[in-house]
PDB file of N, CA and C in Angstrom:
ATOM      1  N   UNK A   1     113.332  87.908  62.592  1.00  0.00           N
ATOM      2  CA  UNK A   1     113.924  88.894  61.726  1.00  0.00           C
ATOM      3  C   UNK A   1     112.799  89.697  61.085  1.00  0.00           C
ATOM      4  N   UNK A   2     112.915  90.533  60.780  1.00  0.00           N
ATOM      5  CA  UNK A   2     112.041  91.913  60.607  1.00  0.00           C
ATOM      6  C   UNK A   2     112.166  91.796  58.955  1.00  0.00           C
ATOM      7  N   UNK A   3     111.366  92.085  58.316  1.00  0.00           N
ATOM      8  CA  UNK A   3     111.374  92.158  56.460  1.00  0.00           C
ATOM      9  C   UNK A   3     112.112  93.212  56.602  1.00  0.00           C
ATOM     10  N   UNK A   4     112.371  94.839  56.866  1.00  0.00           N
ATOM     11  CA  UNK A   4     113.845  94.841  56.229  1.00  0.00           C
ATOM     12  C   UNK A   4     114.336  94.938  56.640  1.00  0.00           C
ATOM     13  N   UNK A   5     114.736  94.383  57.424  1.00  0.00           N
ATOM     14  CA  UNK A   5     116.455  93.438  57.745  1.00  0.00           C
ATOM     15  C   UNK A   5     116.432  92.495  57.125  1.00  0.00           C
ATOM     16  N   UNK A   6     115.362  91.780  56.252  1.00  0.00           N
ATOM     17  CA  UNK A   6     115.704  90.702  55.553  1.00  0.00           C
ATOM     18  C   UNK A   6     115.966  91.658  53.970  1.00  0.00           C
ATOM     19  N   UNK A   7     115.004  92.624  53.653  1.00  0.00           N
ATOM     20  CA  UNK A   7     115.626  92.992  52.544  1.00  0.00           C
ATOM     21  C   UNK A   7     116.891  93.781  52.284  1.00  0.00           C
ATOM     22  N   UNK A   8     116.988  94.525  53.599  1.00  0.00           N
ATOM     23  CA  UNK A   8     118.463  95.137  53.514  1.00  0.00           C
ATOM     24  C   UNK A   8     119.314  94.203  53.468  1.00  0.00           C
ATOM     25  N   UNK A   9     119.614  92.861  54.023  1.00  0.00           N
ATOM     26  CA  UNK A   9     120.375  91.464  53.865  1.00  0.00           C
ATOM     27  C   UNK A   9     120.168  91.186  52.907  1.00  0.00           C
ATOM     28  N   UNK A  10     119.232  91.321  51.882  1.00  0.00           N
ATOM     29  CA  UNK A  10     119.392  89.862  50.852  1.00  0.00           C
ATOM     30  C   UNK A  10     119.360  90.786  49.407  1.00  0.00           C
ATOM     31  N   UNK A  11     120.190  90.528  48.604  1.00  0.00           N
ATOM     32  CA  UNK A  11     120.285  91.325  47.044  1.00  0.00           C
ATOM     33  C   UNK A  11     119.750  90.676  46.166  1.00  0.00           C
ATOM     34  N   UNK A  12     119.389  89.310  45.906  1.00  0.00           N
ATOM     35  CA  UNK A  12     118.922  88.523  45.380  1.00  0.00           C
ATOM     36  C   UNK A  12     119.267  87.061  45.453  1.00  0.00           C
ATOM     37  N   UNK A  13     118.386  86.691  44.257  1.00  0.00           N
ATOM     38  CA  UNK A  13     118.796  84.636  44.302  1.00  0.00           C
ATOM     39  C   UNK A  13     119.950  84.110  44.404  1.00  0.00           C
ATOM     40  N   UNK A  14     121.163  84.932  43.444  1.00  0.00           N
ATOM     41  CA  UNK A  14     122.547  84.185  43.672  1.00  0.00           C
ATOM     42  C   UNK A  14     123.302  84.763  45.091  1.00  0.00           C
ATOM     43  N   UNK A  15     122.807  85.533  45.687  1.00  0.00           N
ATOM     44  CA  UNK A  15     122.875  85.973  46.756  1.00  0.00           C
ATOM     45  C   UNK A  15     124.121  84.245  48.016  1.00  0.00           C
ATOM     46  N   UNK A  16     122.582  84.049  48.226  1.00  0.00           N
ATOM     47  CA  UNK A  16     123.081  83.247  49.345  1.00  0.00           C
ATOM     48  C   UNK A  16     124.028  82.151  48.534  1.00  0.00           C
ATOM     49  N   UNK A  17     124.609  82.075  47.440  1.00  0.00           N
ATOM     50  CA  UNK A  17     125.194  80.846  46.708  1.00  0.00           C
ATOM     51  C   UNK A  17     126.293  81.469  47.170  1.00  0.00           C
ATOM     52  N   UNK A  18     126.626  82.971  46.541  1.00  0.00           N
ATOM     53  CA  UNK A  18     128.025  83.118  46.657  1.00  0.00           C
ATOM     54  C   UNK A  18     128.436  83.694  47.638  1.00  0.00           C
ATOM     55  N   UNK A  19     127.639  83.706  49.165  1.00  0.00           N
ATOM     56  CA  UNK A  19     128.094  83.927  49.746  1.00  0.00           C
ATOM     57  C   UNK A  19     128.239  82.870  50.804  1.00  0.00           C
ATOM     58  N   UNK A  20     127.952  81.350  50.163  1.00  0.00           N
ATOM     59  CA  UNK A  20     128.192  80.116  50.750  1.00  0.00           C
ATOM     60  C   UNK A  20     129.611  79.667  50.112  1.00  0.00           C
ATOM     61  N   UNK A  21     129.568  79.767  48.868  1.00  0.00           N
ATOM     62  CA  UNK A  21     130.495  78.977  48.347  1.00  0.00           C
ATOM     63  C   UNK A  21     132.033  79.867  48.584  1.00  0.00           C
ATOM     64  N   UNK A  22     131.715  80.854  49.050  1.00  0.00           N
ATOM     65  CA  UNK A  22     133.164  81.786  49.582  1.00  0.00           C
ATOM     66  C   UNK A  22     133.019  81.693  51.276  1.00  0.00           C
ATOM     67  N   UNK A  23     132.173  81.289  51.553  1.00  0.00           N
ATOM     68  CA  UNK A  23     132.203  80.468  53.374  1.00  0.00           C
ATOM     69  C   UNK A  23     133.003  79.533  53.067  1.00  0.00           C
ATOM     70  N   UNK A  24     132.435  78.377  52.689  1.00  0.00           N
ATOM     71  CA  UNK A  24     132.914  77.120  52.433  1.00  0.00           C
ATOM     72  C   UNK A  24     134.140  76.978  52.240  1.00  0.00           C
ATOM     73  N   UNK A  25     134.542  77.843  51.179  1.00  0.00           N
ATOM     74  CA  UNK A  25     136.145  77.912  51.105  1.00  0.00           C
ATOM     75  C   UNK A  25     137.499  78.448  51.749  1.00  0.00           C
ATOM     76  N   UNK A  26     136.546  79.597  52.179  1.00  0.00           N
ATOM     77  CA  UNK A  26     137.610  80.218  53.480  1.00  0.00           C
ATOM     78  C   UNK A  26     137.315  79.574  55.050  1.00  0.00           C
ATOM     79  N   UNK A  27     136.472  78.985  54.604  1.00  0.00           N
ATOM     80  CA  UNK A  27     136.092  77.764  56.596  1.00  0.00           C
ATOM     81  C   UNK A  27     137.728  76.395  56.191  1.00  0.00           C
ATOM     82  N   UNK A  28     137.694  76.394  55.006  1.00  0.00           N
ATOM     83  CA  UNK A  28     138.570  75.761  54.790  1.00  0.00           C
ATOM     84  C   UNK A  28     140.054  75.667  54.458  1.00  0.00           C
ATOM     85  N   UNK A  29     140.169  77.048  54.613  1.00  0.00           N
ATOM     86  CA  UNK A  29     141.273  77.917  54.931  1.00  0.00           C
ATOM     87  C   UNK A  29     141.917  77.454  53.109  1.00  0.00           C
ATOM     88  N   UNK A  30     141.143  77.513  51.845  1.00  0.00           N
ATOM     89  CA  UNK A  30     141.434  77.272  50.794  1.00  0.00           C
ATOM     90  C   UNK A  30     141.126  78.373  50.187  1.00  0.00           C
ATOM     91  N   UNK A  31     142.335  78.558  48.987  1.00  0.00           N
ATOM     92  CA  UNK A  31     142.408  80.327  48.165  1.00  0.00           C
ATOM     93  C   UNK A  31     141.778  79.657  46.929  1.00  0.00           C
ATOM     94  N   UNK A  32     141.593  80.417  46.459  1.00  0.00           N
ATOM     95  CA  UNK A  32     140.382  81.005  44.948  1.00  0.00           C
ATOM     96  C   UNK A  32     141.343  80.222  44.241  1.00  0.00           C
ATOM     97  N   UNK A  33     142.273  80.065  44.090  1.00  0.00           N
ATOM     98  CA  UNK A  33     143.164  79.363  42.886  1.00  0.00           C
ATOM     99  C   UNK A  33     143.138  77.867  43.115  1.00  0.00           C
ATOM    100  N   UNK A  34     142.799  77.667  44.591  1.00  0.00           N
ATOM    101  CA  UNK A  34     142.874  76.430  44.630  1.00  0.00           C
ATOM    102  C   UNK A  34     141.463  75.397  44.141  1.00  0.00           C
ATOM    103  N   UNK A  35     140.839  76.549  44.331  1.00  0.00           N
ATOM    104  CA  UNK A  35     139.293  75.612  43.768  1.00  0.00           C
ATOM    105  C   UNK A  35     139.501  75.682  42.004  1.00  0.00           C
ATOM    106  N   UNK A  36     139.681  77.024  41.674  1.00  0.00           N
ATOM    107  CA  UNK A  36     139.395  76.934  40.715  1.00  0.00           C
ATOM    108  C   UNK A  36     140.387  75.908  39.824  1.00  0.00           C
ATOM    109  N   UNK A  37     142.017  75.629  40.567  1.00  0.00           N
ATOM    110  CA  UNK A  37     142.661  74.448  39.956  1.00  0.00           C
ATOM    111  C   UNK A  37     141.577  73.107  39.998  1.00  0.00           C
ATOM    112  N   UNK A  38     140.665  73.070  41.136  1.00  0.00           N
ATOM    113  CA  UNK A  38     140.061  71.831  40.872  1.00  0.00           C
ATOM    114  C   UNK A  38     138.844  71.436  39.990  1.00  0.00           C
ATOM    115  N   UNK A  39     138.220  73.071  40.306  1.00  0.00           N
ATOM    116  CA  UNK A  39     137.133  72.856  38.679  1.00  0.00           C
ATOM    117  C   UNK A  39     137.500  72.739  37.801  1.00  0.00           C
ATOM    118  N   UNK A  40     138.403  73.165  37.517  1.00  0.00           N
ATOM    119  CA  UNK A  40     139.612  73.158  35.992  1.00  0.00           C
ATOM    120  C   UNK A  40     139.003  74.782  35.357  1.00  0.00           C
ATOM    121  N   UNK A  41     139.156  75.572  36.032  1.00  0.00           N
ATOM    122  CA  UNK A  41     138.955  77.469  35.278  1.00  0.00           C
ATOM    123  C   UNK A  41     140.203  78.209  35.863  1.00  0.00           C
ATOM    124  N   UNK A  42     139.771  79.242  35.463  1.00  0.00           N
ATOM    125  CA  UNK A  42     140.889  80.463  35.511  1.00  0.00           C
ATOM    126  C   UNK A  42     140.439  81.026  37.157  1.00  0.00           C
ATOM    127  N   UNK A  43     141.573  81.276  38.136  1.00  0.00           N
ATOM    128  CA  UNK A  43     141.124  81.842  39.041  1.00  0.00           C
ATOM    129  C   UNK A  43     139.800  83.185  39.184  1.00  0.00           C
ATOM    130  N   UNK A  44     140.340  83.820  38.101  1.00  0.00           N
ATOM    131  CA  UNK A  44     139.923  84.975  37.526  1.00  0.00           C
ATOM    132  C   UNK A  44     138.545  84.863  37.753  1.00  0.00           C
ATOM    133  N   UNK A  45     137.864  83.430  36.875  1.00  0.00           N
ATOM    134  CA  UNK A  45     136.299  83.136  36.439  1.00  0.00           C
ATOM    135  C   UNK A  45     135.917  82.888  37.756  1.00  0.00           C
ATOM    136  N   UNK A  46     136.714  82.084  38.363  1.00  0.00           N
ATOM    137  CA  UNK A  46     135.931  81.715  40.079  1.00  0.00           C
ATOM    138  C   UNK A  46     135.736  82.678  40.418  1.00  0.00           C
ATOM    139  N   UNK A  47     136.624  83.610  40.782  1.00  0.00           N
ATOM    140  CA  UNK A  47     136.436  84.815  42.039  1.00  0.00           C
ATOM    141  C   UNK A  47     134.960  85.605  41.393  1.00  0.00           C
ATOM    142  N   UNK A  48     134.706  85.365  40.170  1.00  0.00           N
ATOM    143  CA  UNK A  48     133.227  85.887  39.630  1.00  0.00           C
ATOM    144  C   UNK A  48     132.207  85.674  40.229  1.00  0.00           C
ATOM    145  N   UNK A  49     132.071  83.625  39.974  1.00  0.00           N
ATOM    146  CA  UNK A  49     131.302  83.461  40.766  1.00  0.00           C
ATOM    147  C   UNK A  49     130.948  83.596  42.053  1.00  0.00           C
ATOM    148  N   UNK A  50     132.579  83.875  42.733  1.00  0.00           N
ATOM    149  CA  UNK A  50     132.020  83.705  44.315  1.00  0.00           C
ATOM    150  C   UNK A  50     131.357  85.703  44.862  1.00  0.00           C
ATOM    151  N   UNK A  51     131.839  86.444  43.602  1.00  0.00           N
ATOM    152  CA  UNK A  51     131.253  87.716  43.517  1.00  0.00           C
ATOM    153  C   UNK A  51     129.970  87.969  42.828  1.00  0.00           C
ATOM    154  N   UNK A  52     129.450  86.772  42.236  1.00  0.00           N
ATOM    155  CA  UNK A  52     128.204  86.916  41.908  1.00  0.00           C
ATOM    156  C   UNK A  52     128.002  87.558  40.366  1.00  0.00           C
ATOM    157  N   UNK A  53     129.091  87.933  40.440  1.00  0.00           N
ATOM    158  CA  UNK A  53     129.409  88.778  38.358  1.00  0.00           C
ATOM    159  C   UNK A  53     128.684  87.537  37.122  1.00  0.00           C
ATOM    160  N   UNK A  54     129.243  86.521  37.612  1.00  0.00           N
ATOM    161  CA  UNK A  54     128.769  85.271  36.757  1.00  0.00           C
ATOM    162  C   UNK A  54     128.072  84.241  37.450  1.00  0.00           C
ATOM    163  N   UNK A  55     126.826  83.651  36.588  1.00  0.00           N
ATOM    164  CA  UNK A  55     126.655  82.338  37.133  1.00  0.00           C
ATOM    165  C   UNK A  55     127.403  81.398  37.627  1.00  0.00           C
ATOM    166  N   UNK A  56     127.399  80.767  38.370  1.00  0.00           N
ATOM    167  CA  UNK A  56     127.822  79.407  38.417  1.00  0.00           C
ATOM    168  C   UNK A  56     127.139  78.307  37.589  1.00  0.00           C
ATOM    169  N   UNK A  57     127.845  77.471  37.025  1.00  0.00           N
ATOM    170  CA  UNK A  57     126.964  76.475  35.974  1.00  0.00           C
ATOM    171  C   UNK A  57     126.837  75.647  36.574  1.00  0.00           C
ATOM    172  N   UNK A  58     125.929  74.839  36.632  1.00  0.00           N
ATOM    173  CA  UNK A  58     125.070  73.387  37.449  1.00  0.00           C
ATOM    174  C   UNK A  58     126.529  72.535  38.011  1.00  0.00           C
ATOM    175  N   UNK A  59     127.089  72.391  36.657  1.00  0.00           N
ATOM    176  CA  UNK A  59     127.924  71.131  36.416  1.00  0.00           C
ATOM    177  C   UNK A  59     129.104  71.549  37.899  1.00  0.00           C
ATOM    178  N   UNK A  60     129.525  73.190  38.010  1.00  0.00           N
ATOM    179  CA  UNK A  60     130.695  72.847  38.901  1.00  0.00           C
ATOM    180  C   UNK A  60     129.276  73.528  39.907  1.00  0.00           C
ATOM    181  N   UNK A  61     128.474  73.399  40.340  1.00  0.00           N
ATOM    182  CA  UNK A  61     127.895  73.623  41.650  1.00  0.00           C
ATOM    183  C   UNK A  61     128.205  72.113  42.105  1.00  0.00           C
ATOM    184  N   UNK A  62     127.720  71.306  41.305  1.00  0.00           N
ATOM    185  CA  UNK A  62     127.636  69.885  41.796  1.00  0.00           C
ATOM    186  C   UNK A  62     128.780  69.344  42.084  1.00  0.00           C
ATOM    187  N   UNK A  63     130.003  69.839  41.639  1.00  0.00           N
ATOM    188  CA  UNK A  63     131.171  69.456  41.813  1.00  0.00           C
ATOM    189  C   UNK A  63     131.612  69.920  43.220  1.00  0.00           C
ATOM    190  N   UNK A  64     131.796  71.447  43.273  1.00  0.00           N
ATOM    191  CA  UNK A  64     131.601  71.800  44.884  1.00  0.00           C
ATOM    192  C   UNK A  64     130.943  71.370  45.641  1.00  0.00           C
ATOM    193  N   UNK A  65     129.423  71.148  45.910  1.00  0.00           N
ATOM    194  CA  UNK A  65     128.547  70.547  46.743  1.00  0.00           C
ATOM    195  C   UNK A  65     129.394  69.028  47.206  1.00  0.00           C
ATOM    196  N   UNK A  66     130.043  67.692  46.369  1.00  0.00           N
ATOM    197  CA  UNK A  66     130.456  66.867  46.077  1.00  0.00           C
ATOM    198  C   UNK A  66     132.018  67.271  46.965  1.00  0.00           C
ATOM    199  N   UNK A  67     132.357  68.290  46.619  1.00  0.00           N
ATOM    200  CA  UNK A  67     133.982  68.753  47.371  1.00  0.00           C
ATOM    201  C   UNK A  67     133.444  68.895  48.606  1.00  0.00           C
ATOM    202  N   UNK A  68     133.210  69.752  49.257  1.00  0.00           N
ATOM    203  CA  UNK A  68     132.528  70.052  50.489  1.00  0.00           C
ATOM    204  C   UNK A  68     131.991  68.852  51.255  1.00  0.00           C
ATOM    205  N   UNK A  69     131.168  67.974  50.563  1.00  0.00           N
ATOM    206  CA  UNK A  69     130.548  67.003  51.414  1.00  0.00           C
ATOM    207  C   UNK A  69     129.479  67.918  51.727  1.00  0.00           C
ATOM    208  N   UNK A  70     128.384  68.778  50.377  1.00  0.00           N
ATOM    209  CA  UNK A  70     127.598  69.236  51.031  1.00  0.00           C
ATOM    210  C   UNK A  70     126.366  68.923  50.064  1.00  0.00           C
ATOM    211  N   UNK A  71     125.188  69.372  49.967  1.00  0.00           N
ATOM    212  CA  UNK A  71     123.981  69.514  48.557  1.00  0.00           C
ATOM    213  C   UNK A  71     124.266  71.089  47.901  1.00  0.00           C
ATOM    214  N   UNK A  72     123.775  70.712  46.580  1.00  0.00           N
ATOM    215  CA  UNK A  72     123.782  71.868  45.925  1.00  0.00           C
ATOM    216  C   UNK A  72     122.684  72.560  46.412  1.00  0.00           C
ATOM    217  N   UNK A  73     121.511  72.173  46.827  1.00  0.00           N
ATOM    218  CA  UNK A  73     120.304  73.153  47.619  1.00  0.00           C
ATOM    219  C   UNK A  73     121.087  73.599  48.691  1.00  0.00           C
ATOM    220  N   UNK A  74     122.008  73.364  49.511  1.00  0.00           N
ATOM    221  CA  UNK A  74     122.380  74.155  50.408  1.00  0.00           C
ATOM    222  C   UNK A  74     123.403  75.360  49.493  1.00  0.00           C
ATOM    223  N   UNK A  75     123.865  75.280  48.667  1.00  0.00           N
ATOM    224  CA  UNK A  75     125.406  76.226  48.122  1.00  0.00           C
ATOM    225  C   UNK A  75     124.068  76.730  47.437  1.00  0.00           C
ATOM    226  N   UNK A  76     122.563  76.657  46.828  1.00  0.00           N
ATOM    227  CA  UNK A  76     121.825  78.193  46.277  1.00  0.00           C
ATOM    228  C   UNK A  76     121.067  78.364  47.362  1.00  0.00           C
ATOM    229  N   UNK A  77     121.080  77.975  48.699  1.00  0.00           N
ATOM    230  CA  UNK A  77     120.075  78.326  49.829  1.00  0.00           C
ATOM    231  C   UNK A  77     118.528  77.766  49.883  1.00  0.00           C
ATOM    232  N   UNK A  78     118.470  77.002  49.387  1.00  0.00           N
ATOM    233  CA  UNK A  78     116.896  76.453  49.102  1.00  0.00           C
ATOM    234  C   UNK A  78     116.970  75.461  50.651  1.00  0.00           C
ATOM    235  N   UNK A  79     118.232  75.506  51.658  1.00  0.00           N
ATOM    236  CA  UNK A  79     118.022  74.462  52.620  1.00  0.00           C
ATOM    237  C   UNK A  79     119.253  75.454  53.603  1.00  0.00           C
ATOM    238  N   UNK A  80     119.203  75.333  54.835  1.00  0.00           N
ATOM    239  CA  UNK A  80     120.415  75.521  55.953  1.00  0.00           C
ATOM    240  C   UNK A  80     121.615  74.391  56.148  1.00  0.00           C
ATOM    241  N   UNK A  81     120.602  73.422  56.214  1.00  0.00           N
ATOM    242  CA  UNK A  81     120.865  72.162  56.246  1.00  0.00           C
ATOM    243  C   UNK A  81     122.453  71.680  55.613  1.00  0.00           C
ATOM    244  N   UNK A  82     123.804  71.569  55.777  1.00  0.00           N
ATOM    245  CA  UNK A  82     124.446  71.182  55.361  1.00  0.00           C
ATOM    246  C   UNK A  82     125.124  70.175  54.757  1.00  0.00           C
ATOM    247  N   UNK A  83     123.973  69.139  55.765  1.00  0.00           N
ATOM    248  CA  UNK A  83     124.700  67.733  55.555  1.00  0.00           C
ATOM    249  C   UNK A  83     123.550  67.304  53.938  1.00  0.00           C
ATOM    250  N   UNK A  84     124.756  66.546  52.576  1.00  0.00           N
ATOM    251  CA  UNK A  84     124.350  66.288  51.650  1.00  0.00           C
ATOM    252  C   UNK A  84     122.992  65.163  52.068  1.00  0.00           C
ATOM    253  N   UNK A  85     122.055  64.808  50.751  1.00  0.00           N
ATOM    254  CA  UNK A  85     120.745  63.788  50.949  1.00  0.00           C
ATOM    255  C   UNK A  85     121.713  62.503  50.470  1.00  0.00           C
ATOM    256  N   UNK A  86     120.664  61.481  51.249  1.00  0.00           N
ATOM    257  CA  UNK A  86     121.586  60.148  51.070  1.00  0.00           C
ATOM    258  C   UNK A  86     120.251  59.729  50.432  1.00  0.00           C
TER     259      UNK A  86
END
């Protein structure tokens, strides 16, 4: 990959999070209301995060990573790697 095609691809750090954690959920054929019933928020606040408007806070990254069966280094991109560390 060519630097810009990597910078035209990449907008920044929360970048690759929310555009994992809205993979993850539509690979799973699951709607925005349904996660956010399980973090316990307002659909509203999810669809933020998975738009990048708001952080995601540690506490429900780890909770998703944990739903998924995945690491939180993979949902901010610090890894490809999907499968969680044992």
């Amino acid at each position: 990959m060519s630097i810009g095609r990597f910078v035209q691809d990449y907008s920044g750090p929360g970048d690759d999070m929310r555009l994992r954690i809205r993979d993850l959920r539509e690979d799973r054929d699951l709607t925005q209301k349904e996660i956010a019933d399980y973090l316990l928020c307002d659909q509203s606040l999810y669809s933020k995060y998975e738009r990048g408007e708001r952080p995601l806070p540690l506490e429900l990254a780890v909770r998703l990573a944990q739903f998924y069966g995945t690491s939180v280094d993979y949902l901010v991109g610090l890894t490809r790697n999907k499968t969680p560390y044992r």
